[in-house]
N, C-alpha and C. Protein backbone atom coordinates (compact mmCIF):
# COMPACT_ATOMS: atom_id res chain seq x y z
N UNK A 1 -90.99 140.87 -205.22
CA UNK A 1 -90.31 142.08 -204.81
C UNK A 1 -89.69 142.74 -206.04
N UNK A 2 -89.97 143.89 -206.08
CA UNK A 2 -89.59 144.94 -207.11
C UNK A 2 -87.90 145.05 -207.31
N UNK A 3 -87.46 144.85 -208.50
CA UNK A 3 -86.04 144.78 -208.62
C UNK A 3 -84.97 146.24 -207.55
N UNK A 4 -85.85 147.61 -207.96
CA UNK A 4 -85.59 148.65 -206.64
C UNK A 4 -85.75 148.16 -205.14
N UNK A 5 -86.72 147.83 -204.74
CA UNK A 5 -86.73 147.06 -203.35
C UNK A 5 -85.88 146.51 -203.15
N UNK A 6 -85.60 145.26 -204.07
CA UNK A 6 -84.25 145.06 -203.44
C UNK A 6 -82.90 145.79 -203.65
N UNK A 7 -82.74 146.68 -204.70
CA UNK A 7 -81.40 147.37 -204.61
C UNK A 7 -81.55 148.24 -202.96
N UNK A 8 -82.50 148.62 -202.30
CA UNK A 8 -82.28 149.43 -201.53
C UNK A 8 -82.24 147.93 -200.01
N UNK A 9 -82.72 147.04 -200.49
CA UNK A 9 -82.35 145.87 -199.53
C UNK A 9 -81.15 145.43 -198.82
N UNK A 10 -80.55 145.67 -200.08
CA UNK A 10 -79.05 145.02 -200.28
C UNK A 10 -78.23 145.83 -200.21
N UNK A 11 -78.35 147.38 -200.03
CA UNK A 11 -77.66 148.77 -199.88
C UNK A 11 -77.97 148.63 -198.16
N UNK A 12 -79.27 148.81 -197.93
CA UNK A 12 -79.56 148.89 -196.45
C UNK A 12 -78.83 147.79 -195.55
N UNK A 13 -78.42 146.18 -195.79
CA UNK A 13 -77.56 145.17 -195.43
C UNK A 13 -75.78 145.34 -195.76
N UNK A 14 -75.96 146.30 -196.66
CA UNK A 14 -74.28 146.43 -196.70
C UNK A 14 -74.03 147.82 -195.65
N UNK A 15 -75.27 148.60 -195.52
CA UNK A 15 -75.19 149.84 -194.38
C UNK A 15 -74.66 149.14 -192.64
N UNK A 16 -75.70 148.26 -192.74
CA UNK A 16 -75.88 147.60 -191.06
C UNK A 16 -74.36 146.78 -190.74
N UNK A 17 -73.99 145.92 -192.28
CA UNK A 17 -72.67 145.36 -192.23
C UNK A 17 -71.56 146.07 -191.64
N UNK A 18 -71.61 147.79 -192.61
CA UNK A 18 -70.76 148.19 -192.17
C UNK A 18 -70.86 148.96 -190.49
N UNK A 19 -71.64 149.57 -190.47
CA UNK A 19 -72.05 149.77 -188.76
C UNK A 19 -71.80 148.71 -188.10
N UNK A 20 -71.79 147.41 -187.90
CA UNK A 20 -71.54 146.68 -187.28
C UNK A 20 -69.82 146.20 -187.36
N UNK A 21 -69.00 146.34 -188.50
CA UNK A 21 -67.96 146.08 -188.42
C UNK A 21 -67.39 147.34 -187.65
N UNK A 22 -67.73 148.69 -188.02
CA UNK A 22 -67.10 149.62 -187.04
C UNK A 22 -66.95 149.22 -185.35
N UNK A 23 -68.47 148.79 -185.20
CA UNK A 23 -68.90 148.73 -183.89
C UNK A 23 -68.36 147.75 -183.17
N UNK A 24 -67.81 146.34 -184.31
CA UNK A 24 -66.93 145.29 -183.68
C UNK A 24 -65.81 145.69 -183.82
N UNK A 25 -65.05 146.54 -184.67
CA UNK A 25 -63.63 146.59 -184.96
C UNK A 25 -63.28 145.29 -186.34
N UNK A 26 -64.26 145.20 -186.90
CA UNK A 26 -63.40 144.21 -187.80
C UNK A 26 -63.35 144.80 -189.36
N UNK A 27 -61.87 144.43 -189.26
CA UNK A 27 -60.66 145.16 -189.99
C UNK A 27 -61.38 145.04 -191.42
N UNK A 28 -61.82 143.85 -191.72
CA UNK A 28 -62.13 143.50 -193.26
C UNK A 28 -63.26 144.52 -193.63
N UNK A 29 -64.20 144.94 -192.85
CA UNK A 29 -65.57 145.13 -192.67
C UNK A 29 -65.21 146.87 -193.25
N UNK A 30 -64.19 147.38 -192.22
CA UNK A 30 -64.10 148.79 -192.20
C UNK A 30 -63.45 148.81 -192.96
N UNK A 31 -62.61 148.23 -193.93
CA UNK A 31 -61.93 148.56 -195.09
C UNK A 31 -62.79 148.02 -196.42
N UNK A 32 -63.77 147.82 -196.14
CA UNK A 32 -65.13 147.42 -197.51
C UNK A 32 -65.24 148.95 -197.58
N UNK A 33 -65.97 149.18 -196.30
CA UNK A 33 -66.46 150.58 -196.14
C UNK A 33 -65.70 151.64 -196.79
N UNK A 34 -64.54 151.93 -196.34
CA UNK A 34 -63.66 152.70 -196.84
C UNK A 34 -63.42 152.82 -198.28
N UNK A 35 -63.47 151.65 -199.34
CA UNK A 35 -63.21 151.58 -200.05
C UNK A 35 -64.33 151.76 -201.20
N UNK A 36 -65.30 151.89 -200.15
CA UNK A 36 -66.93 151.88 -200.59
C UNK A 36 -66.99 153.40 -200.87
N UNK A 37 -66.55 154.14 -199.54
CA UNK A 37 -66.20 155.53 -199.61
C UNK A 37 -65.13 156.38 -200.50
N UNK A 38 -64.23 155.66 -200.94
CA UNK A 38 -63.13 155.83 -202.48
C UNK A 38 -64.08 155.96 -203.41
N UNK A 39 -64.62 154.93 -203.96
CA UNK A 39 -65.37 154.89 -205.16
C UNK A 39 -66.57 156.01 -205.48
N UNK A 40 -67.60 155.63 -204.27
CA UNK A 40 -68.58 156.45 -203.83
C UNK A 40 -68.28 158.24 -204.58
N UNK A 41 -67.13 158.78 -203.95
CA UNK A 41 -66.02 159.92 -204.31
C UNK A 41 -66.34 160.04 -205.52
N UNK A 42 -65.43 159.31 -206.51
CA UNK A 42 -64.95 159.05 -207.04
C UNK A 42 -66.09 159.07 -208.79
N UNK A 43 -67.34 158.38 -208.19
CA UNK A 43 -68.14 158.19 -208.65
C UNK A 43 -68.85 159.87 -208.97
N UNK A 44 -69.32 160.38 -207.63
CA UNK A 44 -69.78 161.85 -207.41
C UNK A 44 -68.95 163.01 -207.94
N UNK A 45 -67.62 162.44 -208.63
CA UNK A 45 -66.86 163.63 -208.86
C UNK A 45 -66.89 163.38 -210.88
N UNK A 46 -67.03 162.31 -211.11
CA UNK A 46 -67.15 161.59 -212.18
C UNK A 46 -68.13 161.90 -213.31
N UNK A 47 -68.90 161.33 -212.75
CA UNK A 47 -70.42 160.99 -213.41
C UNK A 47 -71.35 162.06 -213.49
N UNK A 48 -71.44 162.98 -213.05
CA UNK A 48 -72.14 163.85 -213.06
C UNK A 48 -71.64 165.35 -214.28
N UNK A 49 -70.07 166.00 -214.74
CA UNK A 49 -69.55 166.35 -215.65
C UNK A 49 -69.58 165.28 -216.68
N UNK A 50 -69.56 164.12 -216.67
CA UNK A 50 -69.64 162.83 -217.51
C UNK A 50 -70.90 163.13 -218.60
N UNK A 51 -72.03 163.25 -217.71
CA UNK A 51 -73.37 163.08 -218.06
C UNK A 51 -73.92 164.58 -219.11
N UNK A 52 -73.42 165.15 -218.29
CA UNK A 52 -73.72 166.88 -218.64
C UNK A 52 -72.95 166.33 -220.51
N UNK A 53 -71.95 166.05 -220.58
CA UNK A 53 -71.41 166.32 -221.30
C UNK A 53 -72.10 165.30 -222.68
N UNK A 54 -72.33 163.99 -221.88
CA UNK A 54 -73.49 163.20 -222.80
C UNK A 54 -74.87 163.83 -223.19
N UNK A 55 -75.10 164.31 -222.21
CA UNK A 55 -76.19 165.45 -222.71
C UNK A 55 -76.09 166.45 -223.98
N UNK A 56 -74.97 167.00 -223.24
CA UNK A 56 -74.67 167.91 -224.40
C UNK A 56 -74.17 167.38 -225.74
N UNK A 57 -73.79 166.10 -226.19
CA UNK A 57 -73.62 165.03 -227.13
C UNK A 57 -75.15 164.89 -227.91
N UNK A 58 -76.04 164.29 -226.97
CA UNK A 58 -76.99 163.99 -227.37
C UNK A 58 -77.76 165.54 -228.10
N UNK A 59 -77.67 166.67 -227.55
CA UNK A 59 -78.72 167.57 -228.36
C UNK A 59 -77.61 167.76 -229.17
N UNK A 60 -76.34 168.08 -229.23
CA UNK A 60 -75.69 169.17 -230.41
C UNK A 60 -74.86 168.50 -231.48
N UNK A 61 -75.06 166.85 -231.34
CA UNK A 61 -74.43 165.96 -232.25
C UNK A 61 -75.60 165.97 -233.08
N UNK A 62 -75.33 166.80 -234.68
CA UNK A 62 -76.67 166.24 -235.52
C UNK A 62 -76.72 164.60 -235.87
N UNK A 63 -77.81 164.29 -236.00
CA UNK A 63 -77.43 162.89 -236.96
C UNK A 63 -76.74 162.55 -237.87
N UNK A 64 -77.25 163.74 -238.55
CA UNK A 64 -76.59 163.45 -240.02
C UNK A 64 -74.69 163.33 -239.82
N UNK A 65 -74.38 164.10 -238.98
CA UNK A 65 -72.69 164.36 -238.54
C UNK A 65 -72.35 162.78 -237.99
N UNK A 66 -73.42 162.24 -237.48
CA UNK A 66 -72.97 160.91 -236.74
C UNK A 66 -73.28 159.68 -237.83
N UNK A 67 -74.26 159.96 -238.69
CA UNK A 67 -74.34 159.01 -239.52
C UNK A 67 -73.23 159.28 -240.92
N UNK A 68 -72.88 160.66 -241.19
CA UNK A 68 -71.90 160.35 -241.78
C UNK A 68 -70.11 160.15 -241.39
N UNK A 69 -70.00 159.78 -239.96
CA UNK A 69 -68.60 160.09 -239.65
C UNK A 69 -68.77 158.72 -239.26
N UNK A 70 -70.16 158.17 -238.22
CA UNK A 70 -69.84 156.57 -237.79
C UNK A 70 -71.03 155.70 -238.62
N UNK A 71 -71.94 156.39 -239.60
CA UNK A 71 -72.86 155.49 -239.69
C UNK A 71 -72.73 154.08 -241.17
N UNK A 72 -73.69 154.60 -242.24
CA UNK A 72 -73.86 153.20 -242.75
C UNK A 72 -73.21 153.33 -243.96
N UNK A 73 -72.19 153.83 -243.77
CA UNK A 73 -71.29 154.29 -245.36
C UNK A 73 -69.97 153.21 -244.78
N UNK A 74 -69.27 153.09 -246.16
CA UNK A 74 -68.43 151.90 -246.23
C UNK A 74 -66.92 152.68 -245.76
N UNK A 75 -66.82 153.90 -244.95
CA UNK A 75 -65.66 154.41 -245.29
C UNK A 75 -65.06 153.84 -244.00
N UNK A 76 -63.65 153.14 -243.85
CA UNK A 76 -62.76 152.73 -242.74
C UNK A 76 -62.81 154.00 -242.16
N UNK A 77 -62.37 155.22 -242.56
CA UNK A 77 -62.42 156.32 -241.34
C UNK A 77 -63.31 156.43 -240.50
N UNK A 78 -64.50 155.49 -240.63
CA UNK A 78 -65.28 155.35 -239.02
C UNK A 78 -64.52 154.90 -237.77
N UNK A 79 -63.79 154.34 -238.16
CA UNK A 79 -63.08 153.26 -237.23
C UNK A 79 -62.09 153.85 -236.35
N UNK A 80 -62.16 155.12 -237.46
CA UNK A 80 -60.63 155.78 -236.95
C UNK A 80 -61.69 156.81 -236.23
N UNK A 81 -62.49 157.29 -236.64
CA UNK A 81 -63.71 158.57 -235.91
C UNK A 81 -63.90 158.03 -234.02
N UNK A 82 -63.74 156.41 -234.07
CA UNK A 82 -64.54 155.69 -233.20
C UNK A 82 -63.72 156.20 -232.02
N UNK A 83 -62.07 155.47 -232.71
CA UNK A 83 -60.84 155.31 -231.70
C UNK A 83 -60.62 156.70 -231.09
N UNK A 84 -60.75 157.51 -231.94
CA UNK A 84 -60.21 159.39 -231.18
C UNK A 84 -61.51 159.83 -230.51
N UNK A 85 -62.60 159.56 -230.52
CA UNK A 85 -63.60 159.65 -229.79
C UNK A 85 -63.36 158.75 -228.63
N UNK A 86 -63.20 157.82 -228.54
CA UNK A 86 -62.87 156.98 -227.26
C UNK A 86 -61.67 157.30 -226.41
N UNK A 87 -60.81 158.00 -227.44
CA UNK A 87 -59.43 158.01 -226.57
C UNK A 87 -59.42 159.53 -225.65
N UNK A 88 -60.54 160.21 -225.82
CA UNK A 88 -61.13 161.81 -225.11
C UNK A 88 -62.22 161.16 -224.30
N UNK A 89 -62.62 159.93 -224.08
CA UNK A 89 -63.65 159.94 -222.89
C UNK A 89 -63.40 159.66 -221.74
N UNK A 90 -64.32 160.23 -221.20
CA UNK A 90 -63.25 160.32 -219.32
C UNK A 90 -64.31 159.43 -218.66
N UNK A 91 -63.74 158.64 -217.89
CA UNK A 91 -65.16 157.98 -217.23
C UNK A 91 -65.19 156.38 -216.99
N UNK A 92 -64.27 155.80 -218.36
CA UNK A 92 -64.26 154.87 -218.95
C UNK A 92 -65.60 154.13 -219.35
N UNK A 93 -65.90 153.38 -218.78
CA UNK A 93 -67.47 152.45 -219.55
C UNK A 93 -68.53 152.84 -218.94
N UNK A 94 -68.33 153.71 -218.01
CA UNK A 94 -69.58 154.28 -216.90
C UNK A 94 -69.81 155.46 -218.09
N UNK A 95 -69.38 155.97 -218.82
CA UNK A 95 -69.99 157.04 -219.84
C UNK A 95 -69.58 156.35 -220.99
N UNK A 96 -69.16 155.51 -221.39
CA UNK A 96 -69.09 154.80 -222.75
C UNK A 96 -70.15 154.42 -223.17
N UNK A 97 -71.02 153.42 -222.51
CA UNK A 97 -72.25 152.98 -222.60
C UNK A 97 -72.94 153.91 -223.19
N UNK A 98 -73.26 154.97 -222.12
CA UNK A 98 -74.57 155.75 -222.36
C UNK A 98 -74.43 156.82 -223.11
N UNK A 99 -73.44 156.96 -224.16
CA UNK A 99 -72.72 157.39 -225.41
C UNK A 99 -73.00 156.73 -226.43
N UNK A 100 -72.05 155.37 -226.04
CA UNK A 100 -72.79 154.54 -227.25
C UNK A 100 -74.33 154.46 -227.43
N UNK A 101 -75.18 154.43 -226.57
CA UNK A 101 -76.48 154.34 -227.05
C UNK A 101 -76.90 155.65 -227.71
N UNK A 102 -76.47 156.65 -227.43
CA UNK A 102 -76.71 158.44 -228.06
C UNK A 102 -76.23 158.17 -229.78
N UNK A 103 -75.24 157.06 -229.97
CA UNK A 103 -74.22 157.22 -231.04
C UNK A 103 -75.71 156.49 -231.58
N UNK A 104 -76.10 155.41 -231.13
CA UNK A 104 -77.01 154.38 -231.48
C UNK A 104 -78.12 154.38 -232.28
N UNK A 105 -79.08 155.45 -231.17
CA UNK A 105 -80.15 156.62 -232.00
C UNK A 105 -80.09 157.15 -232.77
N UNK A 106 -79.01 157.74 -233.13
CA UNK A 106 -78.11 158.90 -234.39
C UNK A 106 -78.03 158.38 -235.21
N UNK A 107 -77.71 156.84 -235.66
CA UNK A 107 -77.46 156.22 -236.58
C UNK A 107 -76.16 155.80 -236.94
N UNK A 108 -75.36 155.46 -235.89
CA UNK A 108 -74.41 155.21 -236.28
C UNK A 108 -74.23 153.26 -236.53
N UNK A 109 -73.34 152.72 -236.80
CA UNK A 109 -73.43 151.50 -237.43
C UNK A 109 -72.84 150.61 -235.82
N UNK A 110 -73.17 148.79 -235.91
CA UNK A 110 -72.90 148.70 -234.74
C UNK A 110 -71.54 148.38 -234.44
N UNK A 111 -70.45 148.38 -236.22
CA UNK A 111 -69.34 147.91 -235.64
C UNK A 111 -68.58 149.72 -235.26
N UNK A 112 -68.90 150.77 -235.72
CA UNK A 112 -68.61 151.66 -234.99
C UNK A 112 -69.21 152.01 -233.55
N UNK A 113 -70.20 151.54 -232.91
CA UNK A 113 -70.46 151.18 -231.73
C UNK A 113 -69.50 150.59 -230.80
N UNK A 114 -69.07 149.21 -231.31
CA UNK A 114 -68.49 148.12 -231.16
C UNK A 114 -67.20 148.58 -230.53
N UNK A 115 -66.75 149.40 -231.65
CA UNK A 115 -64.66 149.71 -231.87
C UNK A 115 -64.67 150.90 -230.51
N UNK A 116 -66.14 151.92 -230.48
CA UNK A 116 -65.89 152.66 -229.52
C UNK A 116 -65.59 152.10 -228.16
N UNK A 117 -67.21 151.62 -227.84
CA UNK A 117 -66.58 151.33 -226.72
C UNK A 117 -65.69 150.13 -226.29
N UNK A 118 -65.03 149.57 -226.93
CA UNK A 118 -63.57 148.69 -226.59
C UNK A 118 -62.85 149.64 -226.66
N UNK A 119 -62.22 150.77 -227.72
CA UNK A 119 -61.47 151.50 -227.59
C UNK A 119 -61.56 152.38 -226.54
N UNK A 120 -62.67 152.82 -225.52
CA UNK A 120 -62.62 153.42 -224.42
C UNK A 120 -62.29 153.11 -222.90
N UNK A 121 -62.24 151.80 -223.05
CA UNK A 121 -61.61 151.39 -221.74
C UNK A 121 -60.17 150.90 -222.54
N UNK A 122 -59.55 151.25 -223.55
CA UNK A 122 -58.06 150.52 -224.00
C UNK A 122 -57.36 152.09 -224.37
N UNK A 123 -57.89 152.58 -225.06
CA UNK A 123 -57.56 153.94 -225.72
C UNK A 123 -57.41 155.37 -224.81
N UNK A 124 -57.38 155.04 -223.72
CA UNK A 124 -58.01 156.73 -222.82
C UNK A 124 -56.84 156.99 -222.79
N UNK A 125 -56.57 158.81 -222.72
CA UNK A 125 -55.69 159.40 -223.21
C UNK A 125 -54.59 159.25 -221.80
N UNK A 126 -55.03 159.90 -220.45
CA UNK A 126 -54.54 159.54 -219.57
C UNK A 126 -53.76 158.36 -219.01
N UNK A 127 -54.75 157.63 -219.51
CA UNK A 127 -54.15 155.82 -218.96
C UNK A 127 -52.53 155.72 -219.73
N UNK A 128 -53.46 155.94 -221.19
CA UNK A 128 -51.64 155.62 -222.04
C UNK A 128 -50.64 156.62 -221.99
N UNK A 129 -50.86 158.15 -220.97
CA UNK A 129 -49.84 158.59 -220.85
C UNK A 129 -49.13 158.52 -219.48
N UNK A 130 -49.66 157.77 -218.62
CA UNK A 130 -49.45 157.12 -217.35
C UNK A 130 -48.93 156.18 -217.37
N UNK A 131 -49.14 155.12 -218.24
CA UNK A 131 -48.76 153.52 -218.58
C UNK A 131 -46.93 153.71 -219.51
N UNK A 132 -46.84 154.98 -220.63
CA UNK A 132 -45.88 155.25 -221.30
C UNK A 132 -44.93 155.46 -220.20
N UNK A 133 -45.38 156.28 -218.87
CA UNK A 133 -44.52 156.97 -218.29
C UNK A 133 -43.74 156.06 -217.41
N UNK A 134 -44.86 154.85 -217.03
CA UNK A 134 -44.06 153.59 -216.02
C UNK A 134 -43.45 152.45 -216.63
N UNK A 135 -44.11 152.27 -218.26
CA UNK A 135 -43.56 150.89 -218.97
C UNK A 135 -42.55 151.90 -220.14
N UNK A 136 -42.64 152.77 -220.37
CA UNK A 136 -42.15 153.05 -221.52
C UNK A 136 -42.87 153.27 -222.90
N UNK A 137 -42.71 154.21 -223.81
CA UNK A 137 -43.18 154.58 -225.31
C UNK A 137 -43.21 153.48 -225.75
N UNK A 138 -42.50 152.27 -225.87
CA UNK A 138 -42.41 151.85 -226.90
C UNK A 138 -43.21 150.65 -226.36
N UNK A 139 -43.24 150.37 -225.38
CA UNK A 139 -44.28 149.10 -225.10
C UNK A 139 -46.06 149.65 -225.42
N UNK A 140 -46.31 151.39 -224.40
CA UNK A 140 -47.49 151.31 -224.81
C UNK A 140 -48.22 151.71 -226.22
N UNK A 141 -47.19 151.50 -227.02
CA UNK A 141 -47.13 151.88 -228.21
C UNK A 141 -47.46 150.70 -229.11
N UNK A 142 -46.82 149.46 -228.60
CA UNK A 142 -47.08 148.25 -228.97
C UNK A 142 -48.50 147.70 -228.75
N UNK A 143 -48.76 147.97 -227.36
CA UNK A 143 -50.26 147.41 -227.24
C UNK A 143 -51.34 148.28 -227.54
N UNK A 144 -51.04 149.53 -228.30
CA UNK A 144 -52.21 150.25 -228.93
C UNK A 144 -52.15 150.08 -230.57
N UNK A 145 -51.13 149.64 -231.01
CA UNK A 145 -51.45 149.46 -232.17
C UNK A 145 -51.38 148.03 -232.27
N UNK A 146 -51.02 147.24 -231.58
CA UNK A 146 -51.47 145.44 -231.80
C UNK A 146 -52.77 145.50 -231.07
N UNK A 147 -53.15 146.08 -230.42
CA UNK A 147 -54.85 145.67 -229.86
C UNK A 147 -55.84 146.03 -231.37
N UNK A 148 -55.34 147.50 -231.88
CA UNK A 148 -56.23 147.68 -232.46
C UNK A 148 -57.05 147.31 -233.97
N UNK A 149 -56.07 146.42 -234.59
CA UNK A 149 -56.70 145.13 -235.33
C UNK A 149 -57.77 144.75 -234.64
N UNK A 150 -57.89 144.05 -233.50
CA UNK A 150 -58.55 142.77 -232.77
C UNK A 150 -59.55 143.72 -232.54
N UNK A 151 -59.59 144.96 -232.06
CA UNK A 151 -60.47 145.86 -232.22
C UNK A 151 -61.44 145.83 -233.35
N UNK A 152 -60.92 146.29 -234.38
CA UNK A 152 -61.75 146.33 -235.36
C UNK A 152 -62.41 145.20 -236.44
N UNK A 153 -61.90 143.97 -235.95
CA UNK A 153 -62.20 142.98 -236.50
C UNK A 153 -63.32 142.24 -235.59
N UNK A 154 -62.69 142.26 -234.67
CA UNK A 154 -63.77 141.93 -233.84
C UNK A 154 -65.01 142.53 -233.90
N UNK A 155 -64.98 144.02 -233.91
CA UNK A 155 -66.62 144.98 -233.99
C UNK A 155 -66.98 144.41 -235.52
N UNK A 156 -66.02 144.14 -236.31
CA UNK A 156 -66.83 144.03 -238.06
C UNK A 156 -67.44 142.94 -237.56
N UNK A 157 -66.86 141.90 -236.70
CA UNK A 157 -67.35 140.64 -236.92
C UNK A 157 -69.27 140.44 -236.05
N UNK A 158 -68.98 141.32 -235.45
CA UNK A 158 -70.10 141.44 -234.64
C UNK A 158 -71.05 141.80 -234.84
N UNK A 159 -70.74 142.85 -236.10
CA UNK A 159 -72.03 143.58 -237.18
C UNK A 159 -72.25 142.63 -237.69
N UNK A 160 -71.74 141.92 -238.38
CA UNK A 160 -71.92 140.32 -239.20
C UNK A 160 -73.17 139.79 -238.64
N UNK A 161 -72.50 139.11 -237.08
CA UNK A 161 -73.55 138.50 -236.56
C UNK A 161 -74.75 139.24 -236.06
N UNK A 162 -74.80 140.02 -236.30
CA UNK A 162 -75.96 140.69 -235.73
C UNK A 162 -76.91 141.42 -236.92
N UNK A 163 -76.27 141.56 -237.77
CA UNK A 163 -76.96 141.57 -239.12
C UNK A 163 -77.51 140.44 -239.40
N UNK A 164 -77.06 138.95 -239.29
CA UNK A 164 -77.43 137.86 -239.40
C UNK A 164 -78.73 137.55 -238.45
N UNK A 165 -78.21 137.67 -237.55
CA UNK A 165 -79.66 137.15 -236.70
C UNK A 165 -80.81 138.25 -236.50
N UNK A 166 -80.49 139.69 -237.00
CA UNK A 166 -81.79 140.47 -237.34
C UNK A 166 -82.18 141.22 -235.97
N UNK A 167 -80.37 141.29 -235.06
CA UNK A 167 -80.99 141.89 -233.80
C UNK A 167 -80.79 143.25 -233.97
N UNK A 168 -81.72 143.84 -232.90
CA UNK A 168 -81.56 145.47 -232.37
C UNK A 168 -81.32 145.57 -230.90
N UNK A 169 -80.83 146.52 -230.86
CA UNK A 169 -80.89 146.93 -229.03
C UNK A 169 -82.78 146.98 -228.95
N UNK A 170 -82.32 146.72 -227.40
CA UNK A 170 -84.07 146.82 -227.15
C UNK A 170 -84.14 148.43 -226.69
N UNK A 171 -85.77 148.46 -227.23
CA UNK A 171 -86.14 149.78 -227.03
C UNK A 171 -86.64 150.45 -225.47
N UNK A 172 -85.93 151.41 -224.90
CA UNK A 172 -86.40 151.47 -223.15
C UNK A 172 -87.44 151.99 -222.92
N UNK A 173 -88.59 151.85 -222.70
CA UNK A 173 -89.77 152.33 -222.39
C UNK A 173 -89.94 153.14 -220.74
N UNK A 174 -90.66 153.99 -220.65
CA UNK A 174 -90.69 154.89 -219.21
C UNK A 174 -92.39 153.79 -218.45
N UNK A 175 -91.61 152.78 -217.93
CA UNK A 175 -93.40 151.56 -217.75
C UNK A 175 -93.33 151.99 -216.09
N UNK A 176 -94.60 152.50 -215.84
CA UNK A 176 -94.38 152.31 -214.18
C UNK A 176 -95.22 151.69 -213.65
């Protein structure tokens, strides 16, 4: 069975689940649903300005702009290019990803890959002005500049290993 077959398997069994919890009344069942219906939202209101906008990344970002701001030059201001790029993406890792791979093609390097998307689910502009407003300046102030060492050491360290073992992302082919 075709990996699609079953996504629509297992969509069509969470459909009948929920029809049937309506139809019994059970509480757990209709609050999957519901919450199925949050996201669902949430998703449709999301992802679609998300994408447009990766789009528009992908044609009007030259390379050369991406290979010299994130690519194979020794300058730390990639790092810093990575973090203010991450801290403007809306979406969190549901458009991080498919950014980072746009950054990928372009030529950018993988520990600026790396720093982005960690810095996009840690860095978003909203979160830390939501988080300032309930913990306070000075805490989320603390965990954006103590994360962001571990950030960037971590992505160097990862170029390391991956320079070492001679990997690439795999290439996606259109196979039908």
């Amino acid at each position: 069975m075709k990996k699609l077959d079953k996504n629509y398997l297992y969509f069509g069994a969470f459909l009948i689940f929920s029809l049937i919890s309506w139809i019994a009344s059970f509480d757990q069942g209709i609050r999957i649903w519901n919450n199925f219906l949050v996201f669902a939202r949430d998703m449709v209101l999301i992802l679609p300005p998300a994408f447009v906008l990766i789009g528009l990344f992908d044609v009007w970002a030259k390379r050369e702009s991406v290979e010299k701001h994130f690519g194979d030059n020794n300058n730390p201001l990639r790092f810093l290019w990575s973090v203010l790029l991450a801290s403007t993406t809306v979406g969190g890792t549901f458009v991080a990803f498919p950014l980072a791979n746009s950054m990928y093609h372009k030529g950018a390097k993988y520990s600026s890959i790396i720093t982005y998307i960690t810095a996009a689910s840690l860095f978003m502009i909203p979160m830390s002005i939501m988080e300032a407003s309930m913990l306070g300046i000075k805490f989320t102030a603390i965990r954006l500049i103590g994360s962001l060492p571990f950030i960037i050491i971590g992505a160097i360290l990862l170029e390391k290993y991956f320079e070492k073992t001679s990997y690439r992302l795999p290439v996606i082919t259109d196979e039908k």
